[in-house]
Every structure is written in structure tokens, then in C-alpha cells.
C-alpha atoms as a PDB file:
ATOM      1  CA  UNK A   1      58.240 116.577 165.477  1.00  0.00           C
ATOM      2  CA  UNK A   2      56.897 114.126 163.079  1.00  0.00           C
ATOM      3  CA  UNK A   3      60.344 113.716 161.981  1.00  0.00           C
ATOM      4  CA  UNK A   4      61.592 112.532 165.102  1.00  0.00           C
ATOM      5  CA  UNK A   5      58.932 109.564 165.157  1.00  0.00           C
ATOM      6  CA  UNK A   6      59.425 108.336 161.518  1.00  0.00           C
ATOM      7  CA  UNK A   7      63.321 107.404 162.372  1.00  0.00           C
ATOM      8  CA  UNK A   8      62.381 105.192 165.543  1.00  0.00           C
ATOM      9  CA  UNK A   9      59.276 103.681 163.767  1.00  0.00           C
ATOM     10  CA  UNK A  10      61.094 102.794 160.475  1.00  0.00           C
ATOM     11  CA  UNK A  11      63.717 100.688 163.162  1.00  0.00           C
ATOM     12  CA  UNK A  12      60.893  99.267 164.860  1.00  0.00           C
ATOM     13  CA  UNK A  13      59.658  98.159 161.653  1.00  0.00           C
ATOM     14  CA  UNK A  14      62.609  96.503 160.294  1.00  0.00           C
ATOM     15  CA  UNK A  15      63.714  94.742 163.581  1.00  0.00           C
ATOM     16  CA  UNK A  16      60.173  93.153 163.290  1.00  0.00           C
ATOM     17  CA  UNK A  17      60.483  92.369 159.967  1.00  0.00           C
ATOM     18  CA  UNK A  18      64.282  90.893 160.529  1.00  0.00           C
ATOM     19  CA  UNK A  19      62.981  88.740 163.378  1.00  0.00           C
ATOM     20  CA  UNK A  20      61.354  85.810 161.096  1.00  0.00           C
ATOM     21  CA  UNK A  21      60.469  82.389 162.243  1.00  0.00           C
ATOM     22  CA  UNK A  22      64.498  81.262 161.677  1.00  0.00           C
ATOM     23  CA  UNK A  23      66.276  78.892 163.414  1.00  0.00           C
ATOM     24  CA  UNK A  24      68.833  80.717 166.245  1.00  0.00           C
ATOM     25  CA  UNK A  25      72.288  79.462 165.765  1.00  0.00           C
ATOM     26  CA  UNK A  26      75.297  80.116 167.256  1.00  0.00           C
ATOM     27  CA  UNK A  27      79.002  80.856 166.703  1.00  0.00           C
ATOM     28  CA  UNK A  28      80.195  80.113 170.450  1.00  0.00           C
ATOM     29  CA  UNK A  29      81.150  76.187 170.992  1.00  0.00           C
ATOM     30  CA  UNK A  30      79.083  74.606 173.324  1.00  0.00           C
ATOM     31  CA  UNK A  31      81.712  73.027 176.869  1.00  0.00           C
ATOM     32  CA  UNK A  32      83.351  70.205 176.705  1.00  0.00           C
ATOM     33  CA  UNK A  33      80.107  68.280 177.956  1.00  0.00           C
ATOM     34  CA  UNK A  34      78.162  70.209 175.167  1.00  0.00           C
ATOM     35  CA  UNK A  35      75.467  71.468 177.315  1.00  0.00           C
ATOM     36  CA  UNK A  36      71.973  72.696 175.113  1.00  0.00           C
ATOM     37  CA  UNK A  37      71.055  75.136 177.154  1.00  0.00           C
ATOM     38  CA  UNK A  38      71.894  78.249 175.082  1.00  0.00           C
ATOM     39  CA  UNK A  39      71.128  78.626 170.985  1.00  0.00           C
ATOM     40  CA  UNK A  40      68.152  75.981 170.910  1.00  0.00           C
ATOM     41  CA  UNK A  41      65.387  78.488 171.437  1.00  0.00           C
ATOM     42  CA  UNK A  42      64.011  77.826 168.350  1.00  0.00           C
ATOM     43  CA  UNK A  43      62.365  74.623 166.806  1.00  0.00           C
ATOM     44  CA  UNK A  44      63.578  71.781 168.337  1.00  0.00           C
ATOM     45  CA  UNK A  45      66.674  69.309 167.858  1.00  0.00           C
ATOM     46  CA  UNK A  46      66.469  67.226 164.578  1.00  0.00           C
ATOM     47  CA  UNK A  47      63.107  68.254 163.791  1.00  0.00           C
ATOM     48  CA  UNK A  48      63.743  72.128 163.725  1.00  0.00           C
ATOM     49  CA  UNK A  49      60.323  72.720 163.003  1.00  0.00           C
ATOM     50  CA  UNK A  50      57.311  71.861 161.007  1.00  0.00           C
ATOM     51  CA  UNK A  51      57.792  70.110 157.720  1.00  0.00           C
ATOM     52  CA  UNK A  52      55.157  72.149 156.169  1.00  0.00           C
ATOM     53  CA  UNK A  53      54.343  72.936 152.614  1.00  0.00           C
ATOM     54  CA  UNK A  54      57.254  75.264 152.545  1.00  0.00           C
ATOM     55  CA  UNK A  55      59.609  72.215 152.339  1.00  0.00           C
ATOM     56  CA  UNK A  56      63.454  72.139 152.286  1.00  0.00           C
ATOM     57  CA  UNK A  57      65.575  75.384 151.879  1.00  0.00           C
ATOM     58  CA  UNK A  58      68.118  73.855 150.311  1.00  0.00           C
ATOM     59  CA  UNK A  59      72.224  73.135 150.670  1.00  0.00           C
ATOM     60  CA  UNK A  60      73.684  74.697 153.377  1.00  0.00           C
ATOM     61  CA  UNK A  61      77.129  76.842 152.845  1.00  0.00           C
ATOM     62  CA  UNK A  62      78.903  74.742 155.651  1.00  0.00           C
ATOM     63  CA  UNK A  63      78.529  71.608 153.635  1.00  0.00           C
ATOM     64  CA  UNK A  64      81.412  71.946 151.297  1.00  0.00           C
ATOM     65  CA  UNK A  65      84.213  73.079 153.264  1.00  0.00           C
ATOM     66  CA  UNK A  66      85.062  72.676 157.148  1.00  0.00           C
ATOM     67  CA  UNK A  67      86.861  75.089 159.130  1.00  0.00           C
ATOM     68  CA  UNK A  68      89.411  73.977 161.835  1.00  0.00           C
ATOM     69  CA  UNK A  69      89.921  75.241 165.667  1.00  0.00           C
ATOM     70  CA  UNK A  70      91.625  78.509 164.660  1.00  0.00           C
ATOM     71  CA  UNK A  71      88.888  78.951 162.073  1.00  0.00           C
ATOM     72  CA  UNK A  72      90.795  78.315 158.650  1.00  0.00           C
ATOM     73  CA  UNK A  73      89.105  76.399 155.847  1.00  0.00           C
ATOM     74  CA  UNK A  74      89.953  72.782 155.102  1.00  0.00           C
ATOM     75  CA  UNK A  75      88.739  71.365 152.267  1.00  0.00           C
ATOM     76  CA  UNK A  76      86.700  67.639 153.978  1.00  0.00           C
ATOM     77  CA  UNK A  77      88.018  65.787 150.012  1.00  0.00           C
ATOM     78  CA  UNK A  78      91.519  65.694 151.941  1.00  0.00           C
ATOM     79  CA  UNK A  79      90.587  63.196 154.389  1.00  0.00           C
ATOM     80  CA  UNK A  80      89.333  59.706 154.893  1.00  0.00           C
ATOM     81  CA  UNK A  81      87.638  56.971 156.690  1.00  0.00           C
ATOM     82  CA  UNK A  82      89.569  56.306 159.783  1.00  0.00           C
ATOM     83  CA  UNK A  83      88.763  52.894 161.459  1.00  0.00           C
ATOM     84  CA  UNK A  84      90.127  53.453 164.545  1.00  0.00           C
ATOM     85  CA  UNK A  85      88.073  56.468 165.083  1.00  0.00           C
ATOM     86  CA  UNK A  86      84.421  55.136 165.826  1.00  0.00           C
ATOM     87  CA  UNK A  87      81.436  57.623 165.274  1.00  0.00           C
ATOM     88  CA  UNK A  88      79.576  58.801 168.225  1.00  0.00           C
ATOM     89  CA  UNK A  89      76.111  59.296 168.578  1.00  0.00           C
ATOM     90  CA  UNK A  90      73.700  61.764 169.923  1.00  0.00           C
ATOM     91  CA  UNK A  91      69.935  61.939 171.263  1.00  0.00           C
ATOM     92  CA  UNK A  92      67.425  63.334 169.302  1.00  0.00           C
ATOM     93  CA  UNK A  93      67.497  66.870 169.654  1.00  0.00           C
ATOM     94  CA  UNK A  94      71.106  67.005 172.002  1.00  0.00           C
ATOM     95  CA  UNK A  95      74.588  67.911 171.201  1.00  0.00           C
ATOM     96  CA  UNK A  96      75.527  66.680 175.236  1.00  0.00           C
ATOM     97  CA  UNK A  97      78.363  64.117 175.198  1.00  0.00           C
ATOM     98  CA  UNK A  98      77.054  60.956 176.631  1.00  0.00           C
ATOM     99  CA  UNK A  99      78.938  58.567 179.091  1.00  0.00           C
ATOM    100  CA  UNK A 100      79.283  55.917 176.538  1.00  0.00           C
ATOM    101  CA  UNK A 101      80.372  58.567 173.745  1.00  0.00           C
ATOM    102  CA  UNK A 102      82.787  60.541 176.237  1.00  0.00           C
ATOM    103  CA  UNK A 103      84.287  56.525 176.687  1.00  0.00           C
ATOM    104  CA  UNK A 104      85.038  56.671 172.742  1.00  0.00           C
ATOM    105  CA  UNK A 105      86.090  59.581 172.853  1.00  0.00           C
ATOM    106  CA  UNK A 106      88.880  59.142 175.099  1.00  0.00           C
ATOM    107  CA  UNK A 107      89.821  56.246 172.929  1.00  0.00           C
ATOM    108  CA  UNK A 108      90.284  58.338 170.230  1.00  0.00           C
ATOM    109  CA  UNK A 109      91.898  61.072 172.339  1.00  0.00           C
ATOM    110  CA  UNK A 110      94.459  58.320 172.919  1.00  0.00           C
ATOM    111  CA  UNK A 111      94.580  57.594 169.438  1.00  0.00           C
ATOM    112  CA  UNK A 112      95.127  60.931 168.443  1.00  0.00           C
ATOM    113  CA  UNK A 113      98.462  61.179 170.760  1.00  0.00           C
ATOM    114  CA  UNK A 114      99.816  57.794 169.479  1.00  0.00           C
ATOM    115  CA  UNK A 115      99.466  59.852 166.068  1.00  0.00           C
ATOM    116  CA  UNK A 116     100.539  62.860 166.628  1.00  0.00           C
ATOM    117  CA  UNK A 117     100.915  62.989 162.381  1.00  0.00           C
ATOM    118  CA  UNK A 118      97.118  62.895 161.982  1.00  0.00           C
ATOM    119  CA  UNK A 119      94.645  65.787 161.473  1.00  0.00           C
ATOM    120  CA  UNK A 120      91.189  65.066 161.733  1.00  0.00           C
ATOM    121  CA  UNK A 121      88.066  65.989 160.329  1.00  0.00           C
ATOM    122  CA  UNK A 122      84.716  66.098 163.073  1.00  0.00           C
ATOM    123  CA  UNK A 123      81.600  65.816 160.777  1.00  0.00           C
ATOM    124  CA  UNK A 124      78.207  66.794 162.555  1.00  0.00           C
ATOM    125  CA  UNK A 125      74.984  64.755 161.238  1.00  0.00           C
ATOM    126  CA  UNK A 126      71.142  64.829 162.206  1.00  0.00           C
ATOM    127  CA  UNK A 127      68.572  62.522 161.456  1.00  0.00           C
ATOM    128  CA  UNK A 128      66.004  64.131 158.072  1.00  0.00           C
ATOM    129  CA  UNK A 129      63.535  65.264 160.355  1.00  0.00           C
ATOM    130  CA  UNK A 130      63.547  69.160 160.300  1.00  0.00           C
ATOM    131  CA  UNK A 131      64.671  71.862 158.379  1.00  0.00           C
ATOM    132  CA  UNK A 132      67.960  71.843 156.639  1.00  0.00           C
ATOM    133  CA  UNK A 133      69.012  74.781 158.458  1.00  0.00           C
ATOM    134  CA  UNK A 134      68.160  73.816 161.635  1.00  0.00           C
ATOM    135  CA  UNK A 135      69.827  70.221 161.006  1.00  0.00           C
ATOM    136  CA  UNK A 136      72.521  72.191 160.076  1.00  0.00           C
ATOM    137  CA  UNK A 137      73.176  74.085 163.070  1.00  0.00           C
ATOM    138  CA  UNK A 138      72.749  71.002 165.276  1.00  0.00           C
ATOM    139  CA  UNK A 139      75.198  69.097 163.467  1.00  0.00           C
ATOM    140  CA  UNK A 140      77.897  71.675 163.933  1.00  0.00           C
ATOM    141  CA  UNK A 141      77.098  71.977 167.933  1.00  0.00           C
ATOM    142  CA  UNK A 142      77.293  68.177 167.560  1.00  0.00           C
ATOM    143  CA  UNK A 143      80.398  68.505 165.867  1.00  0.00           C
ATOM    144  CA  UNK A 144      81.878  71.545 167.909  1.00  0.00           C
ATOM    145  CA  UNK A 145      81.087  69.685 171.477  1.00  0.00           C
ATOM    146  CA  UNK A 146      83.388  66.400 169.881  1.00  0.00           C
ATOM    147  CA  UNK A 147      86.028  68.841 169.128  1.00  0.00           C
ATOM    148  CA  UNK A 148      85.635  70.698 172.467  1.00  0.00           C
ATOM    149  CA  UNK A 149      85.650  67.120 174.282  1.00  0.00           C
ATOM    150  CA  UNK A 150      88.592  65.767 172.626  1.00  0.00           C
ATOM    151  CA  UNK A 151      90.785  69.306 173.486  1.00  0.00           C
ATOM    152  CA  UNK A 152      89.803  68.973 177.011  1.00  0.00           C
ATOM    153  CA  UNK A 153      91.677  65.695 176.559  1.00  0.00           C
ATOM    154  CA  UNK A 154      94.590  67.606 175.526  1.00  0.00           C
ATOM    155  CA  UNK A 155      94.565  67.364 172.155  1.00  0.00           C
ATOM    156  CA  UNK A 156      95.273  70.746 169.837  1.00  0.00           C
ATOM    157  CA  UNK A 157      92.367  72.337 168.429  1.00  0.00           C
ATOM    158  CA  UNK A 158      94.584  73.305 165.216  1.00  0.00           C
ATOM    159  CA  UNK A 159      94.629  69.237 164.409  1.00  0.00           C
ATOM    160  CA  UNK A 160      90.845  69.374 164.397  1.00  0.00           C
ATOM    161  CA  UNK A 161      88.591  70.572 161.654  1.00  0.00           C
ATOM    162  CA  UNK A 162      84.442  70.757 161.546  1.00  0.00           C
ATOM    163  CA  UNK A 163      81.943  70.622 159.133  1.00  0.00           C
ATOM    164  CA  UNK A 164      78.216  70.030 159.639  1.00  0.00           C
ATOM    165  CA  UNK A 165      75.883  68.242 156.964  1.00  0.00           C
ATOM    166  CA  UNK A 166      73.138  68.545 159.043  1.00  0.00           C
ATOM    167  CA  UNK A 167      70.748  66.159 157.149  1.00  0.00           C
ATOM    168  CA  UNK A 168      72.256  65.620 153.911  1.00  0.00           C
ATOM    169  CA  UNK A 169      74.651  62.507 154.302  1.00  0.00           C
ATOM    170  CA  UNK A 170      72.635  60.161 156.018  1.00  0.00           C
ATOM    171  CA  UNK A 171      74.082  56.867 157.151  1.00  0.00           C
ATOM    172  CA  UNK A 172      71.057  55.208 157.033  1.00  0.00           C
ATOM    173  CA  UNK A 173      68.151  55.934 154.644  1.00  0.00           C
ATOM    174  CA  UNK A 174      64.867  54.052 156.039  1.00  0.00           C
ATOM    175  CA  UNK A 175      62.403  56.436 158.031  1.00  0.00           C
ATOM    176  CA  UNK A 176      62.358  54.912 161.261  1.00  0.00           C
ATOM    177  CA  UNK A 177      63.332  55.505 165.000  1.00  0.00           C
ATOM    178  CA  UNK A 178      66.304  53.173 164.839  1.00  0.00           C
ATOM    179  CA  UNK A 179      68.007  54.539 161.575  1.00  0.00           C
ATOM    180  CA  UNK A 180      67.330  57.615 162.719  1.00  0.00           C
ATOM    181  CA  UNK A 181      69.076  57.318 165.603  1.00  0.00           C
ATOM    182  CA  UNK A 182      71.952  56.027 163.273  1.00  0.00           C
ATOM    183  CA  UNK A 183      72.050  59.619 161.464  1.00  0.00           C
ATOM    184  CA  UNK A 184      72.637  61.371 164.708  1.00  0.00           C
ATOM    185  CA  UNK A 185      76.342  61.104 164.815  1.00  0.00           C
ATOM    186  CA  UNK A 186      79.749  62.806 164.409  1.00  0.00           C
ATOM    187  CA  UNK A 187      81.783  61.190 162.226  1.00  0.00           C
ATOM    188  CA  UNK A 188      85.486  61.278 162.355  1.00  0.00           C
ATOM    189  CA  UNK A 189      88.039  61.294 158.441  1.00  0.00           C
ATOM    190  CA  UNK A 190      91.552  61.807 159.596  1.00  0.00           C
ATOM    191  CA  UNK A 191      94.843  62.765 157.078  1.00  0.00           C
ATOM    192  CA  UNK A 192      98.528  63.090 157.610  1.00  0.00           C
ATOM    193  CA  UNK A 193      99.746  66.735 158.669  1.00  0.00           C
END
């Protein structure tokens, strides 16, 4: 009888144990308006958290290599600044498309079918308030939701490629609201196919 208990208790135990105070992240893509209402349950936006004594975790994995809309790895040294392709920016804590972004967007939606030769590579960034792994995962919902936008403009998801830095590469480096605000962005590299 004992027996029987120690099986269900030992699971117990280690789904408690498993269930740390991480960041929830997820592999679905958010729709085409990139709606937050699923895989944010935990911390909140750019700031993922407290900044406690714990500090950073470090680099994340997704950092060095994107992956495109059927999920093969590109390698983000392959492509450069395009000027034609504007980056877009997000609210704190929100991967939604906004009304002025979505009107980018379908610039470079048009773009992208003028050059129908071009790959491109969507890079998700957060401001540096947070955890790296939470910054992480926002930046590649803010990245995914881009991509997702732009297919529902008919372009291929094979000609677009991901990668979220999260925190890492900001685009502005002084610690207020306005630079901040500069940091949450996707930013757009494009090659030749």
C-alpha cells in the first residue's frame, strides 16, 4: 500500500519543483494583429520581473541564429540594413500591431512584392528592463506578430526569418522612457534569395 503512495507523491513533488518562478513562453505565433492575451502570464512585458539581486541570466540561445517560417535556421550575418524597410515599434509590455505600425507594414508588404528577390530577416527587441529571458520571449512574439502581419499581406512565410535579442542590441543606450521606447522595435535586414 505504501508503495502505491510513494509513485504519486514523488510526481507531485517534481511537478512542484519543475514549476519555478520562469517566464511562460510560447511556440504558437501570436494573429496577425498579435493579440497578448495568451503566454504573458508571467512577469510582465519588458520588465519580466523584478531586477533583484539575482541579476541577468545571461545570452539567450535564440540570439545567434534565426529560424524562418518553415522553421529552418538562417544564420542573421547574411543580411543587412535595409532602408526601405523602417522598424516598427511596440508598447511597453505588447507585441499588438499598432495602426501606425500595421501602415508600415503594408509599405513594406509592398516592398517586399516589388522584390520578390529579397529574403528578410524580422529581429524582435525590448527595452533592458526585465529579465533576459523574459525580454527574450517578448521580442520573438514581437517579431513573430511582424512576420504573421506581413503574410496576411500575402507575402510567403519561407522569405521571412526571426530572431529575438530580447534586450541585448539596444538602439538606444540612455535609461529613460523615451529611449526606451526606441528599444521596443522589430527591426527588418533583408538579402537576395
Amino acid at each position: 500500500m505504501r508503495h502505491g503512495l510513494v509513485l504519486p507523491a514523488l510526481m507531485v513533488g517534481l511537478l512542484l519543483v519543475g514549476c519555478a518562478k520562469s517566464p511562460v513562453t510560447t511556440t504558437s505565433a501570436p494573429s496577425p494583429t498579435g493579440s497578448s492575451t495568451s503566454g504573458t502570464s508571467s512577469g510582465s512585458g519588458d520588465r519580466g520581473g523584478a531586477l533583484g539581486a539575482t541579476g541577468r541570466t545571461g545570452t539567450s540561445s535564440t540570439s545567434s541564429m534565426g529560424s524562418t517560417g518553415s522553421g529552418a535556421r538562417v544564420d542573421p550575418r547574411e543580411y543587412s540594413v535595409e532602408a526601405a524597410l523602417a522598424d516598427v515599434h511596440f508598447d511597453f509590455d505588447k507585441y499588438e500591431i499598432q495602426p501606425a505600425a500595421a501602415t508600415m507594414l503594408d509599405g513594406h508588404a509592398a516592398w517586399l512584392k516589388k522584390n520578390g528577390d529579397r529574403l528578410i530577416l524580422i529581429e524582435g527587441h525590448c527595452d533592458e528592463r526585465g529579465t533576459t529571458d523574459y525580454n527574450v520571449a517578448l521580442g520573438e512574439r514581437r517579431a513573430k506578430a511582424t512576420m504573421n502581419y506581413l503574410v496576411s499581406r500575402g507575402i510567403a512565410a519561407s522569405r521571412i526569418a526571426i530572431v529575438s535579442y530580447g534586450e541585448e542590441r539596444p538602439d538606444c543606450k540612455q535609461h529613460t522612457d523615451a529611449c526606451w521606447a526606441q528599444n521596443r522595435r522589430a527591426h527588418f535586414m533583408a538579402k537576395r534569395g
